[in-house]
PDB file of N, CA and C in Angstrom:
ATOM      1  N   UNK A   1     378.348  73.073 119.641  1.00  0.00           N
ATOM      2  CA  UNK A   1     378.625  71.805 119.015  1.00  0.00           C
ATOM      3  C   UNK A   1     380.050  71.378 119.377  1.00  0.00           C
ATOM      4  N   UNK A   2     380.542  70.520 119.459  1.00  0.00           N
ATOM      5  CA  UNK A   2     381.329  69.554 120.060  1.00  0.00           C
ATOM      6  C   UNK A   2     382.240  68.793 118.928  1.00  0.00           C
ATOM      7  N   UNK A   3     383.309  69.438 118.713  1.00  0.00           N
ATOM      8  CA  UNK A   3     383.490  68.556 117.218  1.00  0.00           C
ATOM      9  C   UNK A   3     385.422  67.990 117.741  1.00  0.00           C
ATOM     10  N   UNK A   4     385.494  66.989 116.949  1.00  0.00           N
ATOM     11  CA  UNK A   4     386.805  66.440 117.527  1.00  0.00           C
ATOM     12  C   UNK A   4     387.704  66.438 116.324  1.00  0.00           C
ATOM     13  N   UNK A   5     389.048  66.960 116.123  1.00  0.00           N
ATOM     14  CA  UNK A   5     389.696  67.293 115.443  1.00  0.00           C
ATOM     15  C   UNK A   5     390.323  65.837 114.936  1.00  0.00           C
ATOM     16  N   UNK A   6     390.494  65.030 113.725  1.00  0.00           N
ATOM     17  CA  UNK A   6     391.410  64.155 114.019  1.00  0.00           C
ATOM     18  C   UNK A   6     393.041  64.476 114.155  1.00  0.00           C
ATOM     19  N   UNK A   7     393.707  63.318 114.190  1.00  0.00           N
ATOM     20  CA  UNK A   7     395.317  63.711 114.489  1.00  0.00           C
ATOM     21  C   UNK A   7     395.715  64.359 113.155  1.00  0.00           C
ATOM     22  N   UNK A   8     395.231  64.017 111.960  1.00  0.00           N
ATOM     23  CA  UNK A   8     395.844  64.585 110.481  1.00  0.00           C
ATOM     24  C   UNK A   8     395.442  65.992 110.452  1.00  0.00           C
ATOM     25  N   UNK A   9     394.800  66.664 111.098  1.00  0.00           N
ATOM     26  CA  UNK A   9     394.269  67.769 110.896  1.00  0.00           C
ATOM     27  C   UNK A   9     395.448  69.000 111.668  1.00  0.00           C
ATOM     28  N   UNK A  10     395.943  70.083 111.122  1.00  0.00           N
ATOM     29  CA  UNK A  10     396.472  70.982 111.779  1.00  0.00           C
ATOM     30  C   UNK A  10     395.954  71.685 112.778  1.00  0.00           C
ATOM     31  N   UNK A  11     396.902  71.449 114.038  1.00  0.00           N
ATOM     32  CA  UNK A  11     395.997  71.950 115.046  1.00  0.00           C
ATOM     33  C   UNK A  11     395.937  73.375 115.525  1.00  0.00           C
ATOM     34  N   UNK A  12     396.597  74.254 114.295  1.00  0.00           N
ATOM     35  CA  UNK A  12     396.467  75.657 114.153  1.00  0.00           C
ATOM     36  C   UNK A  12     395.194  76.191 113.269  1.00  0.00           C
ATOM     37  N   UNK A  13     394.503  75.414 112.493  1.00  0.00           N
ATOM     38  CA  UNK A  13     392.803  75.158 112.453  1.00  0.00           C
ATOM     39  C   UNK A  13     391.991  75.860 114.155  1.00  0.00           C
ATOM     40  N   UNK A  14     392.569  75.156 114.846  1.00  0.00           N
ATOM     41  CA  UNK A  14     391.212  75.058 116.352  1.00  0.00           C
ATOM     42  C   UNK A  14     390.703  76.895 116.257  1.00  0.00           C
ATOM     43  N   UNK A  15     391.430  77.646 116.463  1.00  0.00           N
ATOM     44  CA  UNK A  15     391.237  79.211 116.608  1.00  0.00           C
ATOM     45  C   UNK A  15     389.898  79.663 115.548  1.00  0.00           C
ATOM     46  N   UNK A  16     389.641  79.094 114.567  1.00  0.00           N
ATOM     47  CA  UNK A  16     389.189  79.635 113.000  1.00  0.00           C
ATOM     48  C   UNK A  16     388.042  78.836 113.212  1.00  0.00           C
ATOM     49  N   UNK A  17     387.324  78.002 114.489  1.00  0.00           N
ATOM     50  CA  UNK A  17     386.403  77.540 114.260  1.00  0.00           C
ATOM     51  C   UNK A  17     385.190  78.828 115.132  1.00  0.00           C
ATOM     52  N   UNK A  18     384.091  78.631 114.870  1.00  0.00           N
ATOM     53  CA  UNK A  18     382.955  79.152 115.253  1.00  0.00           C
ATOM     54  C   UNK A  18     383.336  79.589 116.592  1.00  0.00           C
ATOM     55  N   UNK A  19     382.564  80.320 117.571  1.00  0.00           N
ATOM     56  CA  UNK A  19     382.505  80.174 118.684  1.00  0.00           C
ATOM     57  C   UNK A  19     382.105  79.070 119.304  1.00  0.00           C
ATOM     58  N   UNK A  20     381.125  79.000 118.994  1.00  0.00           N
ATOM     59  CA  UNK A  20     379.740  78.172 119.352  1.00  0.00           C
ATOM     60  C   UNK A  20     380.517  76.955 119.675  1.00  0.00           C
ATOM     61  N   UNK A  21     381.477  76.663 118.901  1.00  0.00           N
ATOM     62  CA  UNK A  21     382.606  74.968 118.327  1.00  0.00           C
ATOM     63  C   UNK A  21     382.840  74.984 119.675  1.00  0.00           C
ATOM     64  N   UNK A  22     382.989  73.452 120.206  1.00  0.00           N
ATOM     65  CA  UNK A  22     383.916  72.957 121.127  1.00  0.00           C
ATOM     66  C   UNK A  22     384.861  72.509 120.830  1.00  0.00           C
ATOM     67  N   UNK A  23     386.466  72.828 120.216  1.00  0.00           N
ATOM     68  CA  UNK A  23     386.985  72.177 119.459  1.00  0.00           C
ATOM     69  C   UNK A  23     388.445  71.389 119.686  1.00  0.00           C
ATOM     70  N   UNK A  24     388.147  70.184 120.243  1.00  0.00           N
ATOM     71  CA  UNK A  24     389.084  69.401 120.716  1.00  0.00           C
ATOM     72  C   UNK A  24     389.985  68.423 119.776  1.00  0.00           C
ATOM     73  N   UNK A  25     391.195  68.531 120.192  1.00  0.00           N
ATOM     74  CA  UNK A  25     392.062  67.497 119.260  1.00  0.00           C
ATOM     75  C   UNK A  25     392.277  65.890 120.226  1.00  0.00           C
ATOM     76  N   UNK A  26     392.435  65.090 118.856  1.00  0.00           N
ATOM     77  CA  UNK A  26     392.365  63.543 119.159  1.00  0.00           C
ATOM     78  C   UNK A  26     393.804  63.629 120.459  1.00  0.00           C
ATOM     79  N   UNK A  27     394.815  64.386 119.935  1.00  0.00           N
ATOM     80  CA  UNK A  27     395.696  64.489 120.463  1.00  0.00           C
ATOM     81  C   UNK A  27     395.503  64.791 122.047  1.00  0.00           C
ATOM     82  N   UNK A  28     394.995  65.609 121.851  1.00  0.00           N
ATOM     83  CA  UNK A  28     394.813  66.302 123.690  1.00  0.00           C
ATOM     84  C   UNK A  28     393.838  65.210 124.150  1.00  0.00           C
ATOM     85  N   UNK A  29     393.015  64.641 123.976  1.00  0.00           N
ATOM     86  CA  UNK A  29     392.033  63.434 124.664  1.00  0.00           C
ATOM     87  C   UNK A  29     392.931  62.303 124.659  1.00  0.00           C
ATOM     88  N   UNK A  30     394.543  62.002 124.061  1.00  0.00           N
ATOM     89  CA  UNK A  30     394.778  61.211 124.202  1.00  0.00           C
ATOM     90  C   UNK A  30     394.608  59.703 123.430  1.00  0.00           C
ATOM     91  N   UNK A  31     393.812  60.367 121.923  1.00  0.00           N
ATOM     92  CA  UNK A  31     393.557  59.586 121.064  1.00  0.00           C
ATOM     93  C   UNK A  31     394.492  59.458 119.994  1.00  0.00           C
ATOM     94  N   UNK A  32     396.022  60.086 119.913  1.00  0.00           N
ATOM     95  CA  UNK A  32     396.027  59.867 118.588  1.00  0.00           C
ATOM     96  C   UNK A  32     396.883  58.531 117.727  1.00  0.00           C
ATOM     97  N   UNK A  33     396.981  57.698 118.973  1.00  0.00           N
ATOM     98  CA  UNK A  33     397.146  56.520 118.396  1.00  0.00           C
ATOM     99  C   UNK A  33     396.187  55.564 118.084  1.00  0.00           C
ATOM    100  N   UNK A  34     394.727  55.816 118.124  1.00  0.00           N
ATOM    101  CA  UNK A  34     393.465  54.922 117.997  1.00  0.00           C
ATOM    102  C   UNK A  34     393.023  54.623 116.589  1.00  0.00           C
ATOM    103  N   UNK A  35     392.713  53.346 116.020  1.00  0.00           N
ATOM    104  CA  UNK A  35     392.284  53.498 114.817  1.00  0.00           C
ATOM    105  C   UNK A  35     391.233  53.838 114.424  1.00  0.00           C
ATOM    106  N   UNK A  36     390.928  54.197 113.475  1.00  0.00           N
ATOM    107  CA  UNK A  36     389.402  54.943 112.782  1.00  0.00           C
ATOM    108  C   UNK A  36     388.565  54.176 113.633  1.00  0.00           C
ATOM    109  N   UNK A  37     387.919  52.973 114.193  1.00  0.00           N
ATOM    110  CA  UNK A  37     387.481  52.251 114.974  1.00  0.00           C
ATOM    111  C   UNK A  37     387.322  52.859 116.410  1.00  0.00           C
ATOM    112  N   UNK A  38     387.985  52.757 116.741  1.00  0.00           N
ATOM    113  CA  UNK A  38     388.538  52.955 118.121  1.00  0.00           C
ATOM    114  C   UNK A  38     388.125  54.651 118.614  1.00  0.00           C
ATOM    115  N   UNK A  39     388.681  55.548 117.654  1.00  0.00           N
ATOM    116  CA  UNK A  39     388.098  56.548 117.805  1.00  0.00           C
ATOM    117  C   UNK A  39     387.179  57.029 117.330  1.00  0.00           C
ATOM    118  N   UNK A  40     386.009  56.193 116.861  1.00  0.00           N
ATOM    119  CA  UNK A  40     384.765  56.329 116.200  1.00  0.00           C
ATOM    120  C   UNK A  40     383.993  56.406 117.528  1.00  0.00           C
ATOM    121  N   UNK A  41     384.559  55.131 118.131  1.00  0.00           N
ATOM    122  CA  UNK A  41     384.002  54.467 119.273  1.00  0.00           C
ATOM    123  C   UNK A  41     383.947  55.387 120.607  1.00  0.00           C
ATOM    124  N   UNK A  42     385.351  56.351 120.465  1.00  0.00           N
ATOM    125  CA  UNK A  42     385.731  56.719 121.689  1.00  0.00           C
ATOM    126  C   UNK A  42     384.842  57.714 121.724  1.00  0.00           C
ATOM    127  N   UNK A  43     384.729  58.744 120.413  1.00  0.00           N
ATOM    128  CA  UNK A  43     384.001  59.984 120.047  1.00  0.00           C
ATOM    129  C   UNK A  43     382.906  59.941 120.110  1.00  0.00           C
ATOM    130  N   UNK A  44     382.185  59.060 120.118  1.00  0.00           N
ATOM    131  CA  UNK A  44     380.736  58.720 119.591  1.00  0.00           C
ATOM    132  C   UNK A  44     379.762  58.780 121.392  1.00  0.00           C
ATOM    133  N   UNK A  45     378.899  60.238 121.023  1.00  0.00           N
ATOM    134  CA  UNK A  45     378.522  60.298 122.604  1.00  0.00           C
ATOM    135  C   UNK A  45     378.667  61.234 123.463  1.00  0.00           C
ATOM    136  N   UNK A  46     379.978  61.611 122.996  1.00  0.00           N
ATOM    137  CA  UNK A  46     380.748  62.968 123.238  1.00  0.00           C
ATOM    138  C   UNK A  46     380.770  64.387 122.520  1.00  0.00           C
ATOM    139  N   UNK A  47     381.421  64.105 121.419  1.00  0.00           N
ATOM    140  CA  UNK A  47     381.460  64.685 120.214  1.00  0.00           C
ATOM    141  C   UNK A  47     380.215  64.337 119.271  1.00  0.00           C
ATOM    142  N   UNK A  48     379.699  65.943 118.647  1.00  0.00           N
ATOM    143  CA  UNK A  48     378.668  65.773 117.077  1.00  0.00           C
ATOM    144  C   UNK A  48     379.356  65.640 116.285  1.00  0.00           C
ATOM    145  N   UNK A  49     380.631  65.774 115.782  1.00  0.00           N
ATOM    146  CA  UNK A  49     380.986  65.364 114.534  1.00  0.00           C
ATOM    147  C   UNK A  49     382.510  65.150 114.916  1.00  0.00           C
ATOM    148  N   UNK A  50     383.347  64.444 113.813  1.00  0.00           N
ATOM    149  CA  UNK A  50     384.817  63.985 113.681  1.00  0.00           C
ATOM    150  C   UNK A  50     385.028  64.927 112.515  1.00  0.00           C
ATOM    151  N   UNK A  51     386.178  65.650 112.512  1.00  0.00           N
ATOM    152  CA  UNK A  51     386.800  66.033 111.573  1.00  0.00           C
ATOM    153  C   UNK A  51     388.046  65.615 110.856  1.00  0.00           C
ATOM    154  N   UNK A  52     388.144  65.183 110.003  1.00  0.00           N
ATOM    155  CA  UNK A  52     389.477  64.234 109.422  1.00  0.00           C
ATOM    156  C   UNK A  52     389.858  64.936 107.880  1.00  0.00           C
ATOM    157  N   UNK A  53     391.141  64.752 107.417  1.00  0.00           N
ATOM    158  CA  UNK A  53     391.516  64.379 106.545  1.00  0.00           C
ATOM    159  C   UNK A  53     391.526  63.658 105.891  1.00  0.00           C
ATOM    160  N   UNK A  54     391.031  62.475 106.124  1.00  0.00           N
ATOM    161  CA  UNK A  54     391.539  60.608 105.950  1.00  0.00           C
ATOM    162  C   UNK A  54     389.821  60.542 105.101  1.00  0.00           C
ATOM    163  N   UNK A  55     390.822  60.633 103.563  1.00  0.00           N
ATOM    164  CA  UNK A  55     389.558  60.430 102.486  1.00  0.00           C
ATOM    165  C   UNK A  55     388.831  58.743 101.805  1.00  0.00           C
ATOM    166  N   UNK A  56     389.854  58.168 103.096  1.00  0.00           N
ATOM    167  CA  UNK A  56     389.363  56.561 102.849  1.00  0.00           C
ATOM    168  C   UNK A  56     388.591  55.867 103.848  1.00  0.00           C
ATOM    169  N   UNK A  57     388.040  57.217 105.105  1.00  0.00           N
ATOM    170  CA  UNK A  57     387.436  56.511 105.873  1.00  0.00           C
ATOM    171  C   UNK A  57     386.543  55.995 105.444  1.00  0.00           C
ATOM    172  N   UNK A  58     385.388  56.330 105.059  1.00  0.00           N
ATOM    173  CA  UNK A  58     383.994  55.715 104.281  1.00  0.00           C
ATOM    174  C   UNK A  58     384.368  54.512 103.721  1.00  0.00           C
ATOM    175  N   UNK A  59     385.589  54.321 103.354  1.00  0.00           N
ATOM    176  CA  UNK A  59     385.552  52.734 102.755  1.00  0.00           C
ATOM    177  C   UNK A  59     386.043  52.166 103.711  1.00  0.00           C
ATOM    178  N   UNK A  60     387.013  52.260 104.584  1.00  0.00           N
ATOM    179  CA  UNK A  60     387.106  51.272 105.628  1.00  0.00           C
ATOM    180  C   UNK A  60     386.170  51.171 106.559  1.00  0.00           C
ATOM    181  N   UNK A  61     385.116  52.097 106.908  1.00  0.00           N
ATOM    182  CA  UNK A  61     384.626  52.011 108.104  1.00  0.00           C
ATOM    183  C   UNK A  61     382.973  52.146 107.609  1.00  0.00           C
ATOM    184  N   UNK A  62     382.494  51.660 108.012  1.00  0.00           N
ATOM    185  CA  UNK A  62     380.803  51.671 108.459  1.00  0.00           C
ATOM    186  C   UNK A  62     380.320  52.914 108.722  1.00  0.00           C
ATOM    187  N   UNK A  63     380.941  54.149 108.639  1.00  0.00           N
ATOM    188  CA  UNK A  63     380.444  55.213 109.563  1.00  0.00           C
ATOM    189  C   UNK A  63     378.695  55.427 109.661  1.00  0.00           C
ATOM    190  N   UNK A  64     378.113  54.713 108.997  1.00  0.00           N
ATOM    191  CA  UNK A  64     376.710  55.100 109.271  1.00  0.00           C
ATOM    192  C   UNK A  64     376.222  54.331 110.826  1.00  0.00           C
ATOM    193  N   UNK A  65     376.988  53.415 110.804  1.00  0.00           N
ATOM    194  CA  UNK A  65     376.577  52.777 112.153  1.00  0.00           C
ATOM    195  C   UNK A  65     377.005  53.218 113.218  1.00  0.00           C
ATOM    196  N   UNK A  66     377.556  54.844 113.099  1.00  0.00           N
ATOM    197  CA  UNK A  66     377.838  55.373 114.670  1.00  0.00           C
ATOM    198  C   UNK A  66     377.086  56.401 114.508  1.00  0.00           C
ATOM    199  N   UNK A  67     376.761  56.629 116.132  1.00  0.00           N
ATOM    200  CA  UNK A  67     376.140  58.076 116.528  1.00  0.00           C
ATOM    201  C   UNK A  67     377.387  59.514 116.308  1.00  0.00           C
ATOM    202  N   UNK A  68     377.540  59.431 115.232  1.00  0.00           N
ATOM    203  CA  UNK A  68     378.483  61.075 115.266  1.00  0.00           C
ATOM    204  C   UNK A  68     378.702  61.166 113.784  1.00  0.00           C
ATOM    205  N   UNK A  69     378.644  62.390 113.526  1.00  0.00           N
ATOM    206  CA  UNK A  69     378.663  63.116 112.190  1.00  0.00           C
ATOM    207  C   UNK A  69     380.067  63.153 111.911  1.00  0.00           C
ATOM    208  N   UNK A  70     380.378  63.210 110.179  1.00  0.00           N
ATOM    209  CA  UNK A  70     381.961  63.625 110.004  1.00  0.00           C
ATOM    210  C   UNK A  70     382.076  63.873 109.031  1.00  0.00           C
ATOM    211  N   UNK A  71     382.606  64.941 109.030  1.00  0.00           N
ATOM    212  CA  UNK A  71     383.073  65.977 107.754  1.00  0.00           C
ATOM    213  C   UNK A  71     384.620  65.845 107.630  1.00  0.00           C
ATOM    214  N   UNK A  72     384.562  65.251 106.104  1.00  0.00           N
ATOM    215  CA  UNK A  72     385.910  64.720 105.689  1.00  0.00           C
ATOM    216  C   UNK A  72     386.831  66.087 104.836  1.00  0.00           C
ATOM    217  N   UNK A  73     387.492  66.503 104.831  1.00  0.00           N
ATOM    218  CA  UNK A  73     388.423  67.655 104.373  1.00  0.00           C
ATOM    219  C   UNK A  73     389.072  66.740 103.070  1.00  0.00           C
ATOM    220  N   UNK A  74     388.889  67.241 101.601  1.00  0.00           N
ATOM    221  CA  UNK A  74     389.459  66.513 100.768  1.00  0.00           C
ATOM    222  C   UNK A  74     390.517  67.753 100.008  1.00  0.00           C
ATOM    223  N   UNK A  75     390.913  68.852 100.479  1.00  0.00           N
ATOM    224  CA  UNK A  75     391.500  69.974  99.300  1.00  0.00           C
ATOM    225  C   UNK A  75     392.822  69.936  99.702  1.00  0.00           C
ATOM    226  N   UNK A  76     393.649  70.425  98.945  1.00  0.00           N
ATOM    227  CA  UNK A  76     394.590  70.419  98.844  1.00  0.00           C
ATOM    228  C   UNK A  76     395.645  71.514  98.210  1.00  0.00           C
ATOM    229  N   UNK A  77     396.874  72.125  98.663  1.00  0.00           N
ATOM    230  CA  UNK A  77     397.666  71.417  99.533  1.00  0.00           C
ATOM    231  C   UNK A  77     396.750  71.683 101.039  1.00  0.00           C
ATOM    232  N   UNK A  78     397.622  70.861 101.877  1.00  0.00           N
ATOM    233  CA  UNK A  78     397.141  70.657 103.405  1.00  0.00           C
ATOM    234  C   UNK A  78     397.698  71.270 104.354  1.00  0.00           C
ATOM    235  N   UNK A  79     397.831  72.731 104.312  1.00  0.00           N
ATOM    236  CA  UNK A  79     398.251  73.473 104.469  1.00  0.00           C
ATOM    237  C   UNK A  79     397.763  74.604 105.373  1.00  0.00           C
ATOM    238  N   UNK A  80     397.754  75.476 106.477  1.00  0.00           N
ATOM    239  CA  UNK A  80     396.805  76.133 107.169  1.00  0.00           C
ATOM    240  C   UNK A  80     396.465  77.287 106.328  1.00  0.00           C
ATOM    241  N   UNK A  81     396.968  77.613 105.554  1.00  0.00           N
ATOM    242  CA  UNK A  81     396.650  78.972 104.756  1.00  0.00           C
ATOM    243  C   UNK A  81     395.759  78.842 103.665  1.00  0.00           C
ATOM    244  N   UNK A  82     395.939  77.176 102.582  1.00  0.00           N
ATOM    245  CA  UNK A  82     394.767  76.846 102.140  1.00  0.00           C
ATOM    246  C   UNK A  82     393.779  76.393 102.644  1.00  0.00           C
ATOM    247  N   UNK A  83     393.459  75.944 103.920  1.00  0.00           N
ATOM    248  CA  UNK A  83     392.407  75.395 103.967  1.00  0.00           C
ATOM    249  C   UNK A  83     391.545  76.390 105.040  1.00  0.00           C
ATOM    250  N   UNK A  84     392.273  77.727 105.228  1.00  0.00           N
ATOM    251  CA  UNK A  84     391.542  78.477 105.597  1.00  0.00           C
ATOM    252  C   UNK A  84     390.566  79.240 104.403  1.00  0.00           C
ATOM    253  N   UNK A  85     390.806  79.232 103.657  1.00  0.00           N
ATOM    254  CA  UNK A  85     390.349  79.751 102.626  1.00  0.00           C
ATOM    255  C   UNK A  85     388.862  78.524 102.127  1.00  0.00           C
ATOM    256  N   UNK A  86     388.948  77.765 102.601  1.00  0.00           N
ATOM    257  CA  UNK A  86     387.745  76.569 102.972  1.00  0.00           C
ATOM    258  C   UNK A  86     386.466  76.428 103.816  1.00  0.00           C
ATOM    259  N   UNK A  87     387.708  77.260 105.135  1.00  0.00           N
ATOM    260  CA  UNK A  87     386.490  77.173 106.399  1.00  0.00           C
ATOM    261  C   UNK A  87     384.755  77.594 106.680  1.00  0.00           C
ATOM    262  N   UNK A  88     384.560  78.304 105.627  1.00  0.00           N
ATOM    263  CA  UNK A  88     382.894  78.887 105.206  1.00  0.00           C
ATOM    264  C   UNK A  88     382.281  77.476 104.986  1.00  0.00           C
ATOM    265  N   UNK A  89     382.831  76.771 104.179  1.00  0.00           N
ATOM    266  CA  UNK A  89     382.907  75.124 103.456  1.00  0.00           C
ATOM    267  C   UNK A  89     382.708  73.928 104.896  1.00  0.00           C
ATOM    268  N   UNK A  90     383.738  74.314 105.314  1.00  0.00           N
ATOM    269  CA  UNK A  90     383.920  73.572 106.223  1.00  0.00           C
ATOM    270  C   UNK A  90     383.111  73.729 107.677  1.00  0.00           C
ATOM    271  N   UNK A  91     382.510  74.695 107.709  1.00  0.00           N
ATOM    272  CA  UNK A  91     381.476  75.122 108.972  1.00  0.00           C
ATOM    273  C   UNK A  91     380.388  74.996 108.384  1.00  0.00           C
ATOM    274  N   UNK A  92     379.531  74.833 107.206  1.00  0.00           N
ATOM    275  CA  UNK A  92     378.336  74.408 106.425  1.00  0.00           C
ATOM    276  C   UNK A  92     378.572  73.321 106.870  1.00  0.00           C
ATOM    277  N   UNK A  93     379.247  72.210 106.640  1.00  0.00           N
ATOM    278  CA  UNK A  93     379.684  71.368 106.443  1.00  0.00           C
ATOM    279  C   UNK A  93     379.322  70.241 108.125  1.00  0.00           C
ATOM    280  N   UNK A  94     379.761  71.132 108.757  1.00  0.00           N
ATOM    281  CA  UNK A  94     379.983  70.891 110.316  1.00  0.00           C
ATOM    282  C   UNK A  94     378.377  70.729 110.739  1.00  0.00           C
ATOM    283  N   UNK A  95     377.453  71.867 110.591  1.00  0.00           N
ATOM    284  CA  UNK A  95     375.886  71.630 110.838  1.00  0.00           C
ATOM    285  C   UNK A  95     375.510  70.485 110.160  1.00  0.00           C
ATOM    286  N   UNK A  96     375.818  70.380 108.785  1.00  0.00           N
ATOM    287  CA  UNK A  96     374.586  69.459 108.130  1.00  0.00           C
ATOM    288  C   UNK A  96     375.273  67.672 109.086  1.00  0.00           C
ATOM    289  N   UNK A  97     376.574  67.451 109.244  1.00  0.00           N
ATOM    290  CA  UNK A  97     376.915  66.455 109.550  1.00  0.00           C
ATOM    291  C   UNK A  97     376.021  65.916 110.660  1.00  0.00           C
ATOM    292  N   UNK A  98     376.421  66.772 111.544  1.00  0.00           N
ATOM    293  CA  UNK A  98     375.889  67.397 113.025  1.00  0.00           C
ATOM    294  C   UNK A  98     374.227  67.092 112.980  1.00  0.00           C
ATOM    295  N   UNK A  99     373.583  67.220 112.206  1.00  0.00           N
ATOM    296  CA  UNK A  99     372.022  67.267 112.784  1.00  0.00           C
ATOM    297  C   UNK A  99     371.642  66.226 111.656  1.00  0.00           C
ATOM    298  N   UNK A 100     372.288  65.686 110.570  1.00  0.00           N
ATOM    299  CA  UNK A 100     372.262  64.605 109.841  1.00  0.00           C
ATOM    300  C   UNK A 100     372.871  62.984 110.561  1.00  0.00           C
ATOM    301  N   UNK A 101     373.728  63.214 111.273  1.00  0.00           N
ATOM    302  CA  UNK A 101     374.677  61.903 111.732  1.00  0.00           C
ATOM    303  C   UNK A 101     375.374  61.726 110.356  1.00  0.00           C
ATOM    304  N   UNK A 102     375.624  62.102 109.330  1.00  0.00           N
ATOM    305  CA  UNK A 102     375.870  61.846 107.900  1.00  0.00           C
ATOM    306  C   UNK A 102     377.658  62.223 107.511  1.00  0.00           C
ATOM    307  N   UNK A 103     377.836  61.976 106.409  1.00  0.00           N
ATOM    308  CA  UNK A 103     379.296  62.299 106.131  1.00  0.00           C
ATOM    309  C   UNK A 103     379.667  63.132 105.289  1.00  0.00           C
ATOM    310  N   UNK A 104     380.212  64.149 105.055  1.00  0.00           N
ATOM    311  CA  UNK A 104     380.421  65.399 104.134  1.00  0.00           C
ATOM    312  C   UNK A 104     381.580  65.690 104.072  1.00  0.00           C
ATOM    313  N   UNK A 105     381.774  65.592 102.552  1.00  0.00           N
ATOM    314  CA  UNK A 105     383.006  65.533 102.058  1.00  0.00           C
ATOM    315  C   UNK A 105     383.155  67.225 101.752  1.00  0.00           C
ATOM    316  N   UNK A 106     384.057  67.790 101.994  1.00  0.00           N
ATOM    317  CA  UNK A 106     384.743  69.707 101.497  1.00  0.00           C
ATOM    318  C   UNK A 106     385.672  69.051 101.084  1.00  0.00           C
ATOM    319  N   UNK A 107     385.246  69.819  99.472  1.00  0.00           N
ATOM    320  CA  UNK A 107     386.092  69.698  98.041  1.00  0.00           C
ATOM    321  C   UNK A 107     386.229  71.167  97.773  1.00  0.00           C
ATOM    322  N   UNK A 108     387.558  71.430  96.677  1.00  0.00           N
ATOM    323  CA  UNK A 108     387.795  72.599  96.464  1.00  0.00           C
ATOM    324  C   UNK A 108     386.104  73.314  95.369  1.00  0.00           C
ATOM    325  N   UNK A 109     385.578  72.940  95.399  1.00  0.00           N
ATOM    326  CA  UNK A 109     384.109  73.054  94.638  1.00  0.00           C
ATOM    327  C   UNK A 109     383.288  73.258  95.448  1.00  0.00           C
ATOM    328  N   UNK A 110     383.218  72.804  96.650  1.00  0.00           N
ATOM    329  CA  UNK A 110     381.646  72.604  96.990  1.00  0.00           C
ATOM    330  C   UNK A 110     381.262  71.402  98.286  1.00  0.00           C
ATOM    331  N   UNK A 111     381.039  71.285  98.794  1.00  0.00           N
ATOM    332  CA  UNK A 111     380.520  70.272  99.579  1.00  0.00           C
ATOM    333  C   UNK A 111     379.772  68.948  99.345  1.00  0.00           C
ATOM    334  N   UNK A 112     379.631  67.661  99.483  1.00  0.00           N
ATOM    335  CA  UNK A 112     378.826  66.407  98.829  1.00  0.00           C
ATOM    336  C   UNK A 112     378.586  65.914 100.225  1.00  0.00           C
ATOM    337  N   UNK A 113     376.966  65.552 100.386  1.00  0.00           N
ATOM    338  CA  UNK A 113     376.936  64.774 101.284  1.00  0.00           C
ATOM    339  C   UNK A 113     376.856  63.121 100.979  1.00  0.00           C
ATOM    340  N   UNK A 114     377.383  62.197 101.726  1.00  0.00           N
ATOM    341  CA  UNK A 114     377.806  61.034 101.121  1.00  0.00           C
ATOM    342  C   UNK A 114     376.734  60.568 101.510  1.00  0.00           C
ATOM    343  N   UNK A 115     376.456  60.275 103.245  1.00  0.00           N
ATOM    344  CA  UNK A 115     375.356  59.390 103.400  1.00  0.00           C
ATOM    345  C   UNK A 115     374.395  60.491 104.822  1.00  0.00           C
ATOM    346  N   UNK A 116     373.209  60.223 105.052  1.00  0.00           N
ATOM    347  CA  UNK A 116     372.094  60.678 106.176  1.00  0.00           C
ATOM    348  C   UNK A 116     372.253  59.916 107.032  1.00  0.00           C
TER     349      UNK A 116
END
């Protein structure tokens, strides 16, 4: 699976993903000045899912109207040491997006899927 890191995301995360993960940052493709738009657009095709921080995408953006899954990271602090303690969360998280096209929020609780 093919998943694209956004720029808010620590890019000392990439190591802690699956094998299986292809796990590229917005940064290294050269995205990380693109807006949620733009790199919806760019990702979409390439990448199965977006990974972000940014807990307001769903309201600014349409995401149901793109081809790519995204699992939104909502815990806190944002930190590599807490949110390793997530990543079980956050790799559930990564499939259902992934074979849903859908959006999944990782909360310190539990996972919510927003939309299919």
């Amino acid at each position: 699976m093919r998943v694209l890191l956004d720029h808010d995301i620590p890019h000392g995360l990439r190591p802690r993903f699956p094998e299986e993960c292809v796990v590229v940052t917005a940064q290294y493709r050269g995205w990380s000045d693109y807006d949620d738009d733009e790199l919806l657009a760019a990702a979409e095709g390439t990448f199965a899912v977006l990974l972000t921080l940014d807990t307001n995408l769903v309201y600014q953006q349409d995401v149901s109207s793109w081809e790519i899954g995204v699992v939104i990271i909502d815990v806190h602090p944002i930190v590599p040491s807490h949110l390793d303690r997530h990543m079980e969360k956050v790799r559930s998280a990564l499939s259902i997006a992934a074979e849903d096209l859908g959006t999944v929020v990782v909360q310190e609780d539990g996972i919510d899927l927003l939309s299919p």
